[in-house]
C-alpha atoms as a PDB file:
ATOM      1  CA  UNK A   1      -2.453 163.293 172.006  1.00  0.00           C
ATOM      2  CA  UNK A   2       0.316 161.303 170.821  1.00  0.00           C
ATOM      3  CA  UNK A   3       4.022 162.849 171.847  1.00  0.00           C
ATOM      4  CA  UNK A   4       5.806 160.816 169.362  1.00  0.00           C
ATOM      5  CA  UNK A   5       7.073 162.188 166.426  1.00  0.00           C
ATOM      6  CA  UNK A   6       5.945 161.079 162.892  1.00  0.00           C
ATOM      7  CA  UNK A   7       8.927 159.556 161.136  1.00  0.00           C
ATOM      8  CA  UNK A   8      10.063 160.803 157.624  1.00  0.00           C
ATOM      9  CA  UNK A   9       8.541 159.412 154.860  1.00  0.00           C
ATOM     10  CA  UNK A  10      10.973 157.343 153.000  1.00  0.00           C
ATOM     11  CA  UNK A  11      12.068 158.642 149.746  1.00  0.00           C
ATOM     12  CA  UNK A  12      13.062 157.193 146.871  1.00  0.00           C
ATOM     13  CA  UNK A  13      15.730 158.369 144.496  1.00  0.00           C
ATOM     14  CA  UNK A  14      15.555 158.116 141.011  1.00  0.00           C
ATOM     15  CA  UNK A  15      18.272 157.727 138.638  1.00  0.00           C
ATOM     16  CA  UNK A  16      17.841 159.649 135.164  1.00  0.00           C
ATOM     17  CA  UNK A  17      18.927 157.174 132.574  1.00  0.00           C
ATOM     18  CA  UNK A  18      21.974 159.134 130.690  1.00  0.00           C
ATOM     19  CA  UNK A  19      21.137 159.900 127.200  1.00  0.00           C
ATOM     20  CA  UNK A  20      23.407 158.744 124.710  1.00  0.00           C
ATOM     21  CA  UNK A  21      26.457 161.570 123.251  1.00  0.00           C
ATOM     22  CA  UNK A  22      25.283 162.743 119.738  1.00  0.00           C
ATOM     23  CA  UNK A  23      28.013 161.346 117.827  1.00  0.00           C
ATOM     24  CA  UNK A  24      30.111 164.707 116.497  1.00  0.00           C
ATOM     25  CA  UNK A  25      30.309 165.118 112.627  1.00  0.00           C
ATOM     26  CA  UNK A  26      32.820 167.360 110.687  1.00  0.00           C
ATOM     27  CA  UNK A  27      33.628 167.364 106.824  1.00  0.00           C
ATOM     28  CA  UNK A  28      35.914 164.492 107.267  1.00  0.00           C
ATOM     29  CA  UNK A  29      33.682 162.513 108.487  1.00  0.00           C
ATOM     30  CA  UNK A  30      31.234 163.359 106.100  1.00  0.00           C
ATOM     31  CA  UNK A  31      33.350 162.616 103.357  1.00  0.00           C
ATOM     32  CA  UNK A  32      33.640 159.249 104.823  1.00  0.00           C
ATOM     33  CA  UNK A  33      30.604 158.209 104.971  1.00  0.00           C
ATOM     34  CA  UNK A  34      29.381 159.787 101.392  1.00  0.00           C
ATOM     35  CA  UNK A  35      32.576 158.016 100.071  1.00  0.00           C
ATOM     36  CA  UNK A  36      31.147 154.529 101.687  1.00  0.00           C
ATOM     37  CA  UNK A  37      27.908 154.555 100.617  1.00  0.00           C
ATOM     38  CA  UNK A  38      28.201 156.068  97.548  1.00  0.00           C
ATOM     39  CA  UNK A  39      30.201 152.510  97.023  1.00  0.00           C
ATOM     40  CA  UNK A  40      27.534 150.551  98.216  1.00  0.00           C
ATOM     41  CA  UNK A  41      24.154 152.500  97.066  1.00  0.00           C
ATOM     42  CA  UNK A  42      22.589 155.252  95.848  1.00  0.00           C
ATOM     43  CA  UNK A  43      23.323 158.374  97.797  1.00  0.00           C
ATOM     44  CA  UNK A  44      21.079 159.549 100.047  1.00  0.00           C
ATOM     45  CA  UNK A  45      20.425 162.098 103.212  1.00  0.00           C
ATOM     46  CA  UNK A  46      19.148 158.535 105.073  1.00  0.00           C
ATOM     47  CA  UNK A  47      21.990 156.272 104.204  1.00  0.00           C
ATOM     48  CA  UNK A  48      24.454 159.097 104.719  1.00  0.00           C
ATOM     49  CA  UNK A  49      22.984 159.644 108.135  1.00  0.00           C
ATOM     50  CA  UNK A  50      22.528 156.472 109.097  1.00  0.00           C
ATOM     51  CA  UNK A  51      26.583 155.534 108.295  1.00  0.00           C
ATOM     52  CA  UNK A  52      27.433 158.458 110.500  1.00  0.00           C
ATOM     53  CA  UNK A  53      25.134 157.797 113.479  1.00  0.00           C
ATOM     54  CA  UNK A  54      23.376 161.479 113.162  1.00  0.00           C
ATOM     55  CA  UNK A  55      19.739 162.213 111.795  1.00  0.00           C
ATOM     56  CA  UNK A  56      19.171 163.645 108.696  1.00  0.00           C
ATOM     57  CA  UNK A  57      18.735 167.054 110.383  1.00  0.00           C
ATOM     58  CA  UNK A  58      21.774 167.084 111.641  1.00  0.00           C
ATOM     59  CA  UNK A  59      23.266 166.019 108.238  1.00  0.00           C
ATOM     60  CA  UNK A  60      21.622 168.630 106.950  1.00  0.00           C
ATOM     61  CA  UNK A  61      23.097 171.335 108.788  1.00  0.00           C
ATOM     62  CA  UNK A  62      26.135 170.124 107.579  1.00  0.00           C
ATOM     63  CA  UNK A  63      25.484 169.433 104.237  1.00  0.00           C
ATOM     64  CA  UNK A  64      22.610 172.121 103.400  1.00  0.00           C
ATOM     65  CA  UNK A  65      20.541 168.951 102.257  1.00  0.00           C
ATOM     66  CA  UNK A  66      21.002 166.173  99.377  1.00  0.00           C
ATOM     67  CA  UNK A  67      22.352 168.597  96.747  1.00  0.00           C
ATOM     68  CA  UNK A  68      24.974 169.167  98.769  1.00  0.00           C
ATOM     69  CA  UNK A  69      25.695 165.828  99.621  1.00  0.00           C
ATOM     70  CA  UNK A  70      25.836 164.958  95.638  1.00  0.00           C
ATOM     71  CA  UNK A  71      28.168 167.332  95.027  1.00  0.00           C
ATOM     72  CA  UNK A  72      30.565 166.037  98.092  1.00  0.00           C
ATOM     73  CA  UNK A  73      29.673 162.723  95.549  1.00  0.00           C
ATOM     74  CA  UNK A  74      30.693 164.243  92.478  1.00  0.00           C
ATOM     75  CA  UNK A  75      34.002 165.572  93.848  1.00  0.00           C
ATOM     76  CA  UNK A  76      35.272 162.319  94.920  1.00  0.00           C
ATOM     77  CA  UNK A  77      34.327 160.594  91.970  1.00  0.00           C
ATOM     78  CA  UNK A  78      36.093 163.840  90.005  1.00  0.00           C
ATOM     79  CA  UNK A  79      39.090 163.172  91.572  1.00  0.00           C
ATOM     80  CA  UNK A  80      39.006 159.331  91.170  1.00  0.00           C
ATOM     81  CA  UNK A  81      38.839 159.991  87.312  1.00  0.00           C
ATOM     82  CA  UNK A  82      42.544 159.790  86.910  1.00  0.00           C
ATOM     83  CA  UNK A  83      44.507 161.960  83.991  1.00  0.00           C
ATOM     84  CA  UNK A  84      43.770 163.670  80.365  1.00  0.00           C
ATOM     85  CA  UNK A  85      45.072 161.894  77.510  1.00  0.00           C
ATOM     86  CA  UNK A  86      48.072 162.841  77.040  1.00  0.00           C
ATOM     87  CA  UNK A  87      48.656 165.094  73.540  1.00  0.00           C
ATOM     88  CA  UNK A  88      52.279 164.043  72.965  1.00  0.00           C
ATOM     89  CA  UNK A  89      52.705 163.016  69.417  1.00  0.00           C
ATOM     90  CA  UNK A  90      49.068 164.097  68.245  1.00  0.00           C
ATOM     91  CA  UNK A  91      47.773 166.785  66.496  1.00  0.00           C
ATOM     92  CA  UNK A  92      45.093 168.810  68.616  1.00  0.00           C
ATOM     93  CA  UNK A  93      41.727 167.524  66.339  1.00  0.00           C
ATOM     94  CA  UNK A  94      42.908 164.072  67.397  1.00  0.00           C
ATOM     95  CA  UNK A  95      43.654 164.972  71.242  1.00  0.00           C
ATOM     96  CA  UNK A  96      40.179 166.520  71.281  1.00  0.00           C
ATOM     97  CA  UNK A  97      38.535 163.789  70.155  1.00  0.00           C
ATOM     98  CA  UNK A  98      40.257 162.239  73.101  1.00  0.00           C
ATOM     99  CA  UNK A  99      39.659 164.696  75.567  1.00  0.00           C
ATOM    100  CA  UNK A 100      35.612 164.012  74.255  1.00  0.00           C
ATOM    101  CA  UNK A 101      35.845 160.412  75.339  1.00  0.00           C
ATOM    102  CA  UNK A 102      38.007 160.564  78.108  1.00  0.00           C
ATOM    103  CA  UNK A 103      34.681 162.965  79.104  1.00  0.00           C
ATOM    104  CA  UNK A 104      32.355 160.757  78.188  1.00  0.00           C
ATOM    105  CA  UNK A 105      33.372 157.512  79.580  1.00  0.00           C
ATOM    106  CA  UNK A 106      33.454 159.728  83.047  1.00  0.00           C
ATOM    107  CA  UNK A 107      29.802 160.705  82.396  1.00  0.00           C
ATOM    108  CA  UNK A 108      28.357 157.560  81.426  1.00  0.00           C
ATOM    109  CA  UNK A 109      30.505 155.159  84.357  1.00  0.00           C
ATOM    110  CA  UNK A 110      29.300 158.176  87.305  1.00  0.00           C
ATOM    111  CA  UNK A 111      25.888 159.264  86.520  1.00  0.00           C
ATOM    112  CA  UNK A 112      25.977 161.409  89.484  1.00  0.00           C
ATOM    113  CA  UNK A 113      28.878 163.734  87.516  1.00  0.00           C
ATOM    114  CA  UNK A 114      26.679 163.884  85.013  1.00  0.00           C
ATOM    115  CA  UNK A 115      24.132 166.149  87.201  1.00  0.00           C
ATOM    116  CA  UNK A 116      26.616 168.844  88.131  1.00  0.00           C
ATOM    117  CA  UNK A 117      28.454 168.320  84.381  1.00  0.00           C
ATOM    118  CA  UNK A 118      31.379 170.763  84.175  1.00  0.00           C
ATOM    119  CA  UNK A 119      31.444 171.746  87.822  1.00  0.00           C
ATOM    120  CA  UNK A 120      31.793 168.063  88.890  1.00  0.00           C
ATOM    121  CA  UNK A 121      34.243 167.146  86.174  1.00  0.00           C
ATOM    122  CA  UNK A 122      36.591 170.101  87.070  1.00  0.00           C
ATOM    123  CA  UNK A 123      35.736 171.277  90.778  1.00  0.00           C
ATOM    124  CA  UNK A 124      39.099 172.655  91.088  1.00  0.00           C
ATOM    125  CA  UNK A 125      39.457 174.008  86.894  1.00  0.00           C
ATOM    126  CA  UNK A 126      42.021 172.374  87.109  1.00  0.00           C
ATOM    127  CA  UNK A 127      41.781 169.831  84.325  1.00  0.00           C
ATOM    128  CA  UNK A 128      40.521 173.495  82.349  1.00  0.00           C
ATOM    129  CA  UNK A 129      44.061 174.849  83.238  1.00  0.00           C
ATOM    130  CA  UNK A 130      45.619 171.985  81.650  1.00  0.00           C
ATOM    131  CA  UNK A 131      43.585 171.883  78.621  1.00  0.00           C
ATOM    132  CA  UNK A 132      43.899 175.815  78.112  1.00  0.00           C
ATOM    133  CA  UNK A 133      47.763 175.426  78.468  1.00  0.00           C
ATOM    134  CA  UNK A 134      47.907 172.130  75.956  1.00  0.00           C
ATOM    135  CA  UNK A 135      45.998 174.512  73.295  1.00  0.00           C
ATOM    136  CA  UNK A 136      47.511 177.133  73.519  1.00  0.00           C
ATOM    137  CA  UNK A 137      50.384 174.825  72.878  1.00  0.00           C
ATOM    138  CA  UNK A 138      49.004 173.785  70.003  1.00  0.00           C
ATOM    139  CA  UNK A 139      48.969 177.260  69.096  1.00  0.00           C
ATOM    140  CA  UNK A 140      45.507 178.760  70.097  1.00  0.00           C
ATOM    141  CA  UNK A 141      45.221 181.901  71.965  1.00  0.00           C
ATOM    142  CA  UNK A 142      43.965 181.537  75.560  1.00  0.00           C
ATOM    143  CA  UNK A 143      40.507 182.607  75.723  1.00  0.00           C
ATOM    144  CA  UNK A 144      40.082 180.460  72.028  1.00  0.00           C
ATOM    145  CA  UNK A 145      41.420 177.575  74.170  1.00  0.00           C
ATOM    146  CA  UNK A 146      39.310 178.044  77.165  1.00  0.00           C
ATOM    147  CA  UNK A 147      35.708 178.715  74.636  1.00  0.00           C
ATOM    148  CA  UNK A 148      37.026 175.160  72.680  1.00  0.00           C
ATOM    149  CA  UNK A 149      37.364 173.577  75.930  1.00  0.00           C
ATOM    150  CA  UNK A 150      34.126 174.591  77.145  1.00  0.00           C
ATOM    151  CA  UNK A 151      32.315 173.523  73.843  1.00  0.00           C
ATOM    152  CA  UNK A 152      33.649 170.584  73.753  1.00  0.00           C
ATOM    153  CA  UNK A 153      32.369 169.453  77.149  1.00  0.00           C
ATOM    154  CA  UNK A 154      28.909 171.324  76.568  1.00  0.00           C
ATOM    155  CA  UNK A 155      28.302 168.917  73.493  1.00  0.00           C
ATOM    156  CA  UNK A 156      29.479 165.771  75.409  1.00  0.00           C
ATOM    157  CA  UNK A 157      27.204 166.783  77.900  1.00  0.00           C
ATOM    158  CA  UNK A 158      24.486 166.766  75.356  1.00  0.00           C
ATOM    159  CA  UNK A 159      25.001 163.631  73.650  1.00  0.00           C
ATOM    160  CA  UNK A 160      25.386 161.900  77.455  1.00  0.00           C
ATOM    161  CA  UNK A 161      22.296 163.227  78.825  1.00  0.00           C
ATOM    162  CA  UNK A 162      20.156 161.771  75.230  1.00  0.00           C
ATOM    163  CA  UNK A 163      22.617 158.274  75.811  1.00  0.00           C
ATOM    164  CA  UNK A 164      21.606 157.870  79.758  1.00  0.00           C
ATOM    165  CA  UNK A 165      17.806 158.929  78.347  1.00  0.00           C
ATOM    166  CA  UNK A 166      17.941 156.083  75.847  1.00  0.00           C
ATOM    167  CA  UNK A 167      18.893 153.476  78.494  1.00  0.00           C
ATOM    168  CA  UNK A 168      16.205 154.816  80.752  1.00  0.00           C
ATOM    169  CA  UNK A 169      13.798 154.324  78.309  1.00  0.00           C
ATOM    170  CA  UNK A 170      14.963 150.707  77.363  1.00  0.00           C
ATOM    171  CA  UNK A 171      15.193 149.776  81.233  1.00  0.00           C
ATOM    172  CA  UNK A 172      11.406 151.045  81.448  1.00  0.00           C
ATOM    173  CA  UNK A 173      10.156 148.798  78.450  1.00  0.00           C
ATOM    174  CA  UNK A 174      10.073 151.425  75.866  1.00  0.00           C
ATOM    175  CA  UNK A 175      11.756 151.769  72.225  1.00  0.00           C
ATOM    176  CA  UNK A 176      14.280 154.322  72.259  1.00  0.00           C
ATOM    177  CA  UNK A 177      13.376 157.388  69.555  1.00  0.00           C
ATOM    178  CA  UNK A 178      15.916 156.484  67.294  1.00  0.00           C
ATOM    179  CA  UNK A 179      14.922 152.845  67.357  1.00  0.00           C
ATOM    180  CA  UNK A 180      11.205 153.598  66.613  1.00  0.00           C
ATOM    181  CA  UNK A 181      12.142 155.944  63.690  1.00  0.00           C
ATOM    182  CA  UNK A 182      14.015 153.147  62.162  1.00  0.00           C
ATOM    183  CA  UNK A 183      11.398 150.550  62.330  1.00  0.00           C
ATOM    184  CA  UNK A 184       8.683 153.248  61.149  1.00  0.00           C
ATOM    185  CA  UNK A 185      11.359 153.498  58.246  1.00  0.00           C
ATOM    186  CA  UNK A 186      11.601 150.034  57.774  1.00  0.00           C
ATOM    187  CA  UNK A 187       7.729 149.344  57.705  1.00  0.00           C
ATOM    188  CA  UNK A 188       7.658 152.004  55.084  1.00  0.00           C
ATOM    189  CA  UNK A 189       6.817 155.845  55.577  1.00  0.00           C
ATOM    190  CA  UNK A 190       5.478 157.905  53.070  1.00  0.00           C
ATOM    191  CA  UNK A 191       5.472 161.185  54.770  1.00  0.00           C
ATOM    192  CA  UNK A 192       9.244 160.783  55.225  1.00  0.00           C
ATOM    193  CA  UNK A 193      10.453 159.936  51.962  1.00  0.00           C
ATOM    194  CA  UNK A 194      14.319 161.925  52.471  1.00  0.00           C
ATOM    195  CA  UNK A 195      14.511 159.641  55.401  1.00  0.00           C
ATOM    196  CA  UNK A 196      13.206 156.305  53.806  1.00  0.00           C
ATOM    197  CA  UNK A 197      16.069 156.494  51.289  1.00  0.00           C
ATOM    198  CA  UNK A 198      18.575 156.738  53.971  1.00  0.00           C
ATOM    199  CA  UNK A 199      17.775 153.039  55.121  1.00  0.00           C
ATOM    200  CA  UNK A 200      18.817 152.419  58.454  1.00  0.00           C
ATOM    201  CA  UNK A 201      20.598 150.038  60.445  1.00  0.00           C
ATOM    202  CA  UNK A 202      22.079 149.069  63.268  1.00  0.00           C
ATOM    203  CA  UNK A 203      24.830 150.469  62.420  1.00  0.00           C
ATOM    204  CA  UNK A 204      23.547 154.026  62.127  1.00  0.00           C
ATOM    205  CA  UNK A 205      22.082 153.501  66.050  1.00  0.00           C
ATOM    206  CA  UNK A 206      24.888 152.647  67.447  1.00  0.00           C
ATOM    207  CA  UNK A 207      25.976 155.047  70.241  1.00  0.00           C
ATOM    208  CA  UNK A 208      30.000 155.006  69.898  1.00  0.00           C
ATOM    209  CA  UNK A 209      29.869 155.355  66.137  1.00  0.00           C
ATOM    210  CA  UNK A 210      27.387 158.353  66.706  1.00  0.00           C
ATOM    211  CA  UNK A 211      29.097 159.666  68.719  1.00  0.00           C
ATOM    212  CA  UNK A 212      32.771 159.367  67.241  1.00  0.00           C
ATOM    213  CA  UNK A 213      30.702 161.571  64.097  1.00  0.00           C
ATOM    214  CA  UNK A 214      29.066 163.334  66.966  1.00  0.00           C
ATOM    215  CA  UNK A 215      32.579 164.861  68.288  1.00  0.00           C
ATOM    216  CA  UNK A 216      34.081 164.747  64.898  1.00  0.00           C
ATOM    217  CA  UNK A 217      31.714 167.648  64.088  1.00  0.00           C
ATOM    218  CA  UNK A 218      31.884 169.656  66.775  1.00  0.00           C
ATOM    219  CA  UNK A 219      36.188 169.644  66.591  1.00  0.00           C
ATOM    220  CA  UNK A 220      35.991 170.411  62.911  1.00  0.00           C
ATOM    221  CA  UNK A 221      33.665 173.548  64.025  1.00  0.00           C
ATOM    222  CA  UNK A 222      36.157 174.423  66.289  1.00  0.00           C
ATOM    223  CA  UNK A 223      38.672 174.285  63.564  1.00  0.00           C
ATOM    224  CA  UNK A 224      36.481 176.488  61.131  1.00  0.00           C
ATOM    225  CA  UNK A 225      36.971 179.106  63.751  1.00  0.00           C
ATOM    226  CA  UNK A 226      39.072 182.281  62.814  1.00  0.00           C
ATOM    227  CA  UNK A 227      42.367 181.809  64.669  1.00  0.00           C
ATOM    228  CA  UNK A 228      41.978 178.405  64.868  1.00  0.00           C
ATOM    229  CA  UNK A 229      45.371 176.537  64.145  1.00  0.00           C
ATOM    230  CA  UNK A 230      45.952 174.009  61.457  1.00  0.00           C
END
């Protein structure tokens, strides 16, 4: 038998590639990145993700999923809004009416306020303070103020969700309602003979004259209230 001793085997070490650092998200980050590609796109839990250099899981942690991430959304855009109208030199029906548009114009520009409606206009109730303050100025008492305030919005909110419907429906290829009632009108209806006599036009479809009698109503209910000042 052989004396000599075996020699080792040779080993070879192997080198575990490093995997890359998850990139670390907080809620400034966050805001970033909604912020960015809420510029570019529609917001998303992918886009979002994919500007911060996380998964969506991750995101999601953060985030509790894409409702939360539209409301980070709605926030920014809240704040980006800029100021009332101011009600210097006005009497309150006309700074209402104001207030209505000022509203509106938000809604209709952001659709993505438009899903979270008050809560996105006003995260903060701060814009409520203000209004409740420039009522009661005007001589309402402060829970009048804050119940005008909040009908006010509620029937903007109304007349923007039927105005965003209306465009969806002419983007998809489809009349309108209003639209189709006025050519049934115009073809000639028997069935509706109180609305056949009313003969529409353009005129009465037209969104920002509807809605200046649209608001108009709703203020003078306001001012049929008891309490309500002159």
């Amino acid at each position: 038998m052989s004396n000599e001793k075996k020699k080792p085997a040779s080993t070879v070490s192997v080198t575990k590639p490093k995997l890359g650092r998850t990139p670390s998200i907080n809620q400034e980050s966050i805001d970033a990145a909604v912020r960015k590609v809420g510029a570019q796109q529609e917001i998303s839990m992918q886009a979002v993700a994919k500007e911060l250099g996380v998964n969506v899981t991750t995101l999601y942690r953060h985030t509790g999923g894409l409702e939360g991430v539209r409301r980070i959304y709605a926030a920014q855009l809240s704040s980006d809004l800029g100021n009332m109208p101011s009600p210097l030199g006005k009497a309150w029906r006309v700074w209402l009416v104001e207030l209505a548009i000022f509203y509106r114009q938000a809604l209709v520009e952001n659709p993505d306020l438009f899903r979270f409606a008050q809560a996105a206009l006003d995260p903060n109730f701060m814009r409520l303070e203000l209004a409740t303050k420039i009522l009661t100025e005007y001589g309402f008492e402060a829970r009048d103020a804050v119940r005008a305030h909040a009908f006010l919005i509620n029937n903007v909110v109304g007349y923007v969700h039927q105005e965003l419907q209306t465009e969806a429906e002419i983007a998809g290829g489809s009349a309108p309602t209003y639209a189709r009632l006025s050519e049934t009108l115009t073809k000639g209806a028997g069935q509706l003979p109180m609305l056949s006599e009313l003969h529409l036009d353009d005129a009465d479809l037209d969104v920002d004259t509807n809605f200046d009698y649209f608001i108009n109503y709703a203020v003078n209910g306001i001012a049929a209230q008891a309490g309500a000042p002159e």
